[in-house]
Protein backbone atom coordinates (compact mmCIF):
# COMPACT_ATOMS: atom_id res chain seq x y z
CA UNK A 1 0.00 0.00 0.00
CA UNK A 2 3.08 2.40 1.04
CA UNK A 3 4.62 2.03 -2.27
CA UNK A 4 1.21 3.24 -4.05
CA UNK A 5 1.88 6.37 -2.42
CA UNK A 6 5.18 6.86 -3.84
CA UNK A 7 4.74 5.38 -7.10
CA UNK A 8 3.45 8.55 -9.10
CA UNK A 9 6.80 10.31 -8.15
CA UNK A 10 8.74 7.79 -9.75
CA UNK A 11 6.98 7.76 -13.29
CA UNK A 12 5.54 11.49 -13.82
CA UNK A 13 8.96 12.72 -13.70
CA UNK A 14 7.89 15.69 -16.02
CA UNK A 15 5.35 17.09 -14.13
CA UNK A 16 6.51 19.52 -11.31
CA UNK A 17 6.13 18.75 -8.10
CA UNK A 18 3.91 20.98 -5.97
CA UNK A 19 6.76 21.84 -3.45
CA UNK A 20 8.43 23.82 -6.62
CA UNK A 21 5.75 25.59 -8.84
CA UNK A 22 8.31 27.95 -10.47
CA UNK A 23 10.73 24.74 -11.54
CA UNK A 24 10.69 22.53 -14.12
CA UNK A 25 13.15 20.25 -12.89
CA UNK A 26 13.55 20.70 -9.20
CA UNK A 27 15.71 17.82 -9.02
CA UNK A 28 19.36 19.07 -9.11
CA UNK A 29 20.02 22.74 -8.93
CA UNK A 30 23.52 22.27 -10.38
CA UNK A 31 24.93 21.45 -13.39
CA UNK A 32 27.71 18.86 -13.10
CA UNK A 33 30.37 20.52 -15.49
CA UNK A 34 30.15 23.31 -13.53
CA UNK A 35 30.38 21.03 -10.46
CA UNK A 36 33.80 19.64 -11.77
CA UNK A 37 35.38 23.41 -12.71
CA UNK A 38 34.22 24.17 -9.32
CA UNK A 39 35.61 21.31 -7.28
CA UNK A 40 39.00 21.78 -9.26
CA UNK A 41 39.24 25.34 -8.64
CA UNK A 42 38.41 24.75 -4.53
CA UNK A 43 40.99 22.21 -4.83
CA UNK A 44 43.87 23.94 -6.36
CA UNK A 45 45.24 25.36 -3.04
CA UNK A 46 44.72 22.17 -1.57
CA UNK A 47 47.08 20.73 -4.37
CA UNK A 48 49.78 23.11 -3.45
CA UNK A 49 49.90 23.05 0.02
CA UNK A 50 49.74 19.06 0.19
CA UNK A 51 51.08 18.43 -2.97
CA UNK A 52 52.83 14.84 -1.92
CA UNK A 53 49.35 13.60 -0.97
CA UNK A 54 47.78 14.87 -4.13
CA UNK A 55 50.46 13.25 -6.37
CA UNK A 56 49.59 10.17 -4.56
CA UNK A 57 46.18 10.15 -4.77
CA UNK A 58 46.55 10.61 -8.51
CA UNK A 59 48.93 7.81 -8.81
CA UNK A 60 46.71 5.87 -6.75
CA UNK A 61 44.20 6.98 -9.51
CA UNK A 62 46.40 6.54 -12.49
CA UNK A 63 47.00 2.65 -11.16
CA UNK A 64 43.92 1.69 -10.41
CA UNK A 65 42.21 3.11 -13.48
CA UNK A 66 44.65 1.63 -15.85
CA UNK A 67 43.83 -0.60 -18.47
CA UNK A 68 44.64 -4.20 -17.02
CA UNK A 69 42.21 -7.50 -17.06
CA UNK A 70 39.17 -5.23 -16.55
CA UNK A 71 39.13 -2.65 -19.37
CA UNK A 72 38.93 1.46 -18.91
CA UNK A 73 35.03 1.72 -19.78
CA UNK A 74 34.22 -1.14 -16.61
CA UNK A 75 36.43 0.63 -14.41
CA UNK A 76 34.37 3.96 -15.17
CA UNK A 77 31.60 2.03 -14.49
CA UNK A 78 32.53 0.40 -11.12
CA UNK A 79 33.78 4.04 -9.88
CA UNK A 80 30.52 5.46 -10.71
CA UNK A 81 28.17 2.73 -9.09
CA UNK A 82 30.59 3.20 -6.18
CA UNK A 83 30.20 7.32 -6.31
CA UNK A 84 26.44 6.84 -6.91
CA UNK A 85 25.62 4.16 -3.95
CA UNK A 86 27.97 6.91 -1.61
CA UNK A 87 26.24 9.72 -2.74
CA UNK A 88 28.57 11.70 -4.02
CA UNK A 89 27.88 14.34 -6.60
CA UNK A 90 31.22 15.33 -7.74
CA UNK A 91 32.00 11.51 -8.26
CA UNK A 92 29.10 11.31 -10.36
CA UNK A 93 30.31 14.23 -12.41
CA UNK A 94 33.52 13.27 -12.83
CA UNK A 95 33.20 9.46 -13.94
CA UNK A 96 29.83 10.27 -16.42
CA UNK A 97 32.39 12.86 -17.52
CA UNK A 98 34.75 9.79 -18.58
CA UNK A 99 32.17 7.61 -19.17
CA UNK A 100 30.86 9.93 -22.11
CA UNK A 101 34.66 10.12 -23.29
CA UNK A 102 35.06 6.38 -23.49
CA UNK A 103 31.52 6.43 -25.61
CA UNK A 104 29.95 4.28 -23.00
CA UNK A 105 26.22 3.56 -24.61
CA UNK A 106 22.89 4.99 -22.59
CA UNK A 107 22.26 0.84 -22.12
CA UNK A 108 25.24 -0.04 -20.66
CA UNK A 109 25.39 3.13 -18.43
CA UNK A 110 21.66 2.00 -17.30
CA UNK A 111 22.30 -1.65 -16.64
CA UNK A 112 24.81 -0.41 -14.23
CA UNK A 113 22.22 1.93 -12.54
CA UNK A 114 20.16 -0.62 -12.29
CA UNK A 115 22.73 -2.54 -9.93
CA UNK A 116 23.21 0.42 -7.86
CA UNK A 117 19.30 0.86 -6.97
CA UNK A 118 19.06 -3.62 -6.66
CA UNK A 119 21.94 -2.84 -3.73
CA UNK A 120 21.61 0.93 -2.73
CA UNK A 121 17.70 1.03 -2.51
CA UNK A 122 15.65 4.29 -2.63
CA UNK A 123 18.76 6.46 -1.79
CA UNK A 124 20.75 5.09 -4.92
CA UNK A 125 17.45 5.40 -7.13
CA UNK A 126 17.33 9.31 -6.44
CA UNK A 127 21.13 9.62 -7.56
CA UNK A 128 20.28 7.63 -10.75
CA UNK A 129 18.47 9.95 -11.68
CA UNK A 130 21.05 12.81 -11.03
CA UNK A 131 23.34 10.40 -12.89
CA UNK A 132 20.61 10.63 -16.08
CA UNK A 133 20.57 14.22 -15.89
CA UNK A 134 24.46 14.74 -16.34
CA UNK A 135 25.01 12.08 -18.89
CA UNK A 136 22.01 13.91 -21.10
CA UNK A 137 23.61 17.06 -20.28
CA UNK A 138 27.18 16.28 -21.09
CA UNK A 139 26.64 13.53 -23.75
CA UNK A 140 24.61 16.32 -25.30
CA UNK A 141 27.94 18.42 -25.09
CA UNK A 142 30.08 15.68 -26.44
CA UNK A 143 28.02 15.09 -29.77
């Protein structure tokens, strides 16, 4: 009966929601590219005054991303179910970001989302759909 409730949110995306009259799409009020410039702008004193922790973490990066038994595109993948089911934004901006580089399909990227809301529940369905939103906005970019 619960789940009656909730199920109109959940498939009449396109209407707007009560709560926001003046929105069309009240779910995210940023846009991830801007996200990214942000987060590496914030972070460039960061980089400077820690800069042996920063070149680790980007070897750390650089080895674990590397093309090995599981190719690039999976990796993406993995890193982004992982960013999605911890709720983090910038992680989902960055990896769709490389995602859309390594011309990941719509299908794949949505087979994978549809891990992350089997094992994250109703906190990893909202971020699928904040995943959706960047990949139409940046796939749109890349085209």
């Amino acid at each position: 009966m619960l789940s009656s409730l909730y199920y109109p949110l959940y498939t009449e995306l396109s209407e707007t929601p009560p709560f926001f009259p003046n929105q069309t799409n009240a779910m995210s009020t940023f846009d991830h590219t801007t996200l990214i410039h942000n987060i590496n702008q914030n972070l460039a004193p960061f980089r400077k005054s820690q800069p042996d922790a920063m070149q680790a973490f980007g070897a750390l990066s650089k080895a674990a991303m590397a093309e090995g038994a599981i190719n690039a595109k999976n990796k993406e993948l993995i890193a982004l179910a992982i960013g999605v089911t911890q709720h983090c934004s910038g992680c989902i901006g960055f990896h769709v970001k490389a995602l859309v580089k390594l011309q990941c399909t719509r299908a794949e990227l949505e087979e994978m989302l549809a891990i992350c809301v089997y094992m994250g529940g109703g906190p990893a369905l909202m971020y699928t759909a904040e995943v959706l939103a960047a990949w139409d906005s940046m796939s749109a970019v890349a085209q």
